[in-house]
C-alpha atoms as a PDB file:
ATOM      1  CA  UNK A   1       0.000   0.000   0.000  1.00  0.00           C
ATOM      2  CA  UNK A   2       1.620   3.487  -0.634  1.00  0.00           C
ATOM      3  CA  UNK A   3       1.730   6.462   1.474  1.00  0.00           C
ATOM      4  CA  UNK A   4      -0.983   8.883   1.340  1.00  0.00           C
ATOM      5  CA  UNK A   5       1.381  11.896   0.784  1.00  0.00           C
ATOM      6  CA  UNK A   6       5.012  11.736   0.332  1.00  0.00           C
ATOM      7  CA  UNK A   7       7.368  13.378   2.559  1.00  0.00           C
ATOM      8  CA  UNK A   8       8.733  15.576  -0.240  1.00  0.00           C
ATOM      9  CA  UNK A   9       5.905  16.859  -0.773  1.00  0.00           C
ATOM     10  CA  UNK A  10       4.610  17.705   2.281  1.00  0.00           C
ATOM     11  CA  UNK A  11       7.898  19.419   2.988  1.00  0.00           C
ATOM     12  CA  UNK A  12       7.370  22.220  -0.541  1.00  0.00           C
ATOM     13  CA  UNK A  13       3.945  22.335   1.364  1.00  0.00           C
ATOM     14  CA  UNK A  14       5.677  23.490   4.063  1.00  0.00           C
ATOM     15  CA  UNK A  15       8.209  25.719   2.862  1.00  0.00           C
ATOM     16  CA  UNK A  16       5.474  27.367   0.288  1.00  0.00           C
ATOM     17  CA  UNK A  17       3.736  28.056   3.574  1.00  0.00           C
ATOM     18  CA  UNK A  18       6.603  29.560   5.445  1.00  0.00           C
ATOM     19  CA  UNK A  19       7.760  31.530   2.592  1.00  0.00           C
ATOM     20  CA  UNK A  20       4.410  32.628   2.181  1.00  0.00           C
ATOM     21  CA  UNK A  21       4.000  33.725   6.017  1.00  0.00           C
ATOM     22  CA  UNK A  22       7.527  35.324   6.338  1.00  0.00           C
ATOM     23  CA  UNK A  23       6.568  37.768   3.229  1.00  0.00           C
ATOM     24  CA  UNK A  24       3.264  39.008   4.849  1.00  0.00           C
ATOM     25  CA  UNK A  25       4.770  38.954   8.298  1.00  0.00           C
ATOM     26  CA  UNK A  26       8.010  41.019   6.829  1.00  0.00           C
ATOM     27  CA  UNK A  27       6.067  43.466   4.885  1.00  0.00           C
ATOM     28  CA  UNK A  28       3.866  44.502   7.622  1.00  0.00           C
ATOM     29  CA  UNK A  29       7.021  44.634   9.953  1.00  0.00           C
ATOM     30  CA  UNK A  30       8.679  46.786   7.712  1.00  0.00           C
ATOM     31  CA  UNK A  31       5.720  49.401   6.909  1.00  0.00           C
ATOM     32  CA  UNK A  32       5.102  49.641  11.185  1.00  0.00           C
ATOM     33  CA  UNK A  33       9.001  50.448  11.743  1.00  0.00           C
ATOM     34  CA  UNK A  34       8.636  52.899   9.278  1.00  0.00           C
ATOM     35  CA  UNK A  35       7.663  56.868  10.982  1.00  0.00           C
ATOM     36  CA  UNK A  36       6.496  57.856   7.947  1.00  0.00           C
ATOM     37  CA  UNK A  37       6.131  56.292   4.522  1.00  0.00           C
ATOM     38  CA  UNK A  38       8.541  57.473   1.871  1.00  0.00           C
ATOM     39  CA  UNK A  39       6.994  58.346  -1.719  1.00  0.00           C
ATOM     40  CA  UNK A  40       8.493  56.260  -3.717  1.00  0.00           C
ATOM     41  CA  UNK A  41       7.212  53.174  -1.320  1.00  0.00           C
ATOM     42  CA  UNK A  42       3.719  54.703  -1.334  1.00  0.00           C
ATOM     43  CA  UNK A  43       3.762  55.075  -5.207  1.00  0.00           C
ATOM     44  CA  UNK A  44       4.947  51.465  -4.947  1.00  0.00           C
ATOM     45  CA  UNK A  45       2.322  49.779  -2.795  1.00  0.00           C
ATOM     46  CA  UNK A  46      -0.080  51.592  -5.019  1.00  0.00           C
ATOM     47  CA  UNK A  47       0.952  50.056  -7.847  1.00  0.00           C
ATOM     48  CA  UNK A  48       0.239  46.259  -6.705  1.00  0.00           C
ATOM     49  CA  UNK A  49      -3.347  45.711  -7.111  1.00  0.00           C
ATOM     50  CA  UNK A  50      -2.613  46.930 -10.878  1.00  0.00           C
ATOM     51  CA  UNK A  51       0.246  44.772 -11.354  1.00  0.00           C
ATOM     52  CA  UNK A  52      -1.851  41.567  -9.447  1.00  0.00           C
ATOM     53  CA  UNK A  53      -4.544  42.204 -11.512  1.00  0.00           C
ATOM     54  CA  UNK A  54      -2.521  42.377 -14.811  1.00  0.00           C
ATOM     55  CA  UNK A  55      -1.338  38.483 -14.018  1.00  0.00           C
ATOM     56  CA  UNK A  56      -3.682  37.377 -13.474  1.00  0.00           C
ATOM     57  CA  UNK A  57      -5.355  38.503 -16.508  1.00  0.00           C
ATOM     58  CA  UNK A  58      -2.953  38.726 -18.710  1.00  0.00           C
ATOM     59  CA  UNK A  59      -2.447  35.004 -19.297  1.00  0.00           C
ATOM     60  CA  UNK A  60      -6.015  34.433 -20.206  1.00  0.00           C
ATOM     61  CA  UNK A  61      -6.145  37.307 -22.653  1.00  0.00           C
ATOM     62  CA  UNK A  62      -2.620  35.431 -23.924  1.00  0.00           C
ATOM     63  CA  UNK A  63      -3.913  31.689 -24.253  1.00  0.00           C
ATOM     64  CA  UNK A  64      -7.541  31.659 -23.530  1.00  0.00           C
ATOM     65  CA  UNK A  65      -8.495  31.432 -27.248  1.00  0.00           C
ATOM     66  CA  UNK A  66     -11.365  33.757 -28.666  1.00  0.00           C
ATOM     67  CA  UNK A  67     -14.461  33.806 -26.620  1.00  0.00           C
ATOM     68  CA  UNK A  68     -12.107  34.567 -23.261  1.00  0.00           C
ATOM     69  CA  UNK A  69     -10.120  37.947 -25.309  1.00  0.00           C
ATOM     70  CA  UNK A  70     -13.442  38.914 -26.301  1.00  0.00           C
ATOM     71  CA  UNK A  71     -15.068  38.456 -23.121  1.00  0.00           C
ATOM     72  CA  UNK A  72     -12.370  40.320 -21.511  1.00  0.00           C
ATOM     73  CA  UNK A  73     -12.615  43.168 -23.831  1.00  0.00           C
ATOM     74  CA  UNK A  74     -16.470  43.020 -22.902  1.00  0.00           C
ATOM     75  CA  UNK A  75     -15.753  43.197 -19.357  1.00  0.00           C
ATOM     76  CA  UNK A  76     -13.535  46.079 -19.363  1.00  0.00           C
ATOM     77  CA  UNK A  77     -15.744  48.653 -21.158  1.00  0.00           C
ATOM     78  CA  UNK A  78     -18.503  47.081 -19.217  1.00  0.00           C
ATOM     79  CA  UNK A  79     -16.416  47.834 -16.269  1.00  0.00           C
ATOM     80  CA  UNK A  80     -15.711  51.237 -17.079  1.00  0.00           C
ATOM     81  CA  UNK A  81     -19.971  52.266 -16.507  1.00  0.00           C
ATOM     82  CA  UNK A  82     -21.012  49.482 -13.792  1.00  0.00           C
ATOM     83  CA  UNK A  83     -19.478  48.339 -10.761  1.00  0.00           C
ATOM     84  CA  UNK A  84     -18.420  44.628  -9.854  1.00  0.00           C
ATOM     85  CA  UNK A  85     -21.412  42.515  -9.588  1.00  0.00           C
ATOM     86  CA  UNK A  86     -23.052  43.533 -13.248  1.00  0.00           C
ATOM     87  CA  UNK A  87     -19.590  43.608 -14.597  1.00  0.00           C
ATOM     88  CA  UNK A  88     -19.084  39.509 -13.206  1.00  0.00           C
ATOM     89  CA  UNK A  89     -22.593  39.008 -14.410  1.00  0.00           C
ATOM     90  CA  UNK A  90     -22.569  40.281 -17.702  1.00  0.00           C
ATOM     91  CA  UNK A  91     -19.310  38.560 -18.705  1.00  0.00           C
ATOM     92  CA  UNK A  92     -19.909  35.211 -17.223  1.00  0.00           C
ATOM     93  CA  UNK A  93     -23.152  35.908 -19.836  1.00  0.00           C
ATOM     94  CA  UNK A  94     -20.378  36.543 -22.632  1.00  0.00           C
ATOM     95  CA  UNK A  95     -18.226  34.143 -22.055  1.00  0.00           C
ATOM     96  CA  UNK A  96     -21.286  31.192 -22.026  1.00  0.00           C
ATOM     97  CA  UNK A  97     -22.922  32.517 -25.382  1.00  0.00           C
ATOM     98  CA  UNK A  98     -19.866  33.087 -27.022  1.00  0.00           C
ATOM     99  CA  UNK A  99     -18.533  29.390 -26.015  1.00  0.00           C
ATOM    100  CA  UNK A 100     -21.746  28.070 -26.766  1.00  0.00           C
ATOM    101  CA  UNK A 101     -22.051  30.065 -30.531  1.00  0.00           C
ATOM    102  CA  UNK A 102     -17.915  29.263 -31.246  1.00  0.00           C
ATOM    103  CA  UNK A 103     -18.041  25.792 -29.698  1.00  0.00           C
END
């Protein structure tokens, strides 16, 4: 009978989780030791949720094949006029036509 998990595995579980604790933990120990937050770090941690976003996204746009670019362009001038929720709603609509019509 073989192991459930293997032991290198469970230990990149491990370090993935470490590594991922010791960033959040050092970030926010870094910003509190701080008296006051320097532009160019402010312009900085601005600048993330852009830069998140854009990998995520990008990649899709990338590989995703028609219906997902077009969808995405959808979603963005969508976006633009209506907040979230419509903006989710109406491209989730997209996305099923579209995949349904292109097959």
């Amino acid at each position: 009978m073989e192991t459930f998990f293997h032991t290198q595995t469970l230990l990149i579980i491990a370090a993935g989780a470490i590594a991922t604790y010791l960033t959040r933990i050092g970030g926010y120990v870094f910003i509190t030791r701080m008296k006051r937050i320097p532009p160019r770090v402010e312009a900085a941690l601005n600048a993330v949720p852009a830069a998140v976003l854009t990998t995520l996204v990008a990649p899709a746009a990338v590989t995703g094949g028609l219906d997902v670019s077009l969808t995405l362009l959808v979603a963005l001038v969508v976006g633009l006029r209506l907040s979230v929720l419509p903006m989710l709603a109406i491209g989730w609509i997209v996305v099923m036509t579209l995949r349904h019509v292109i097959g």
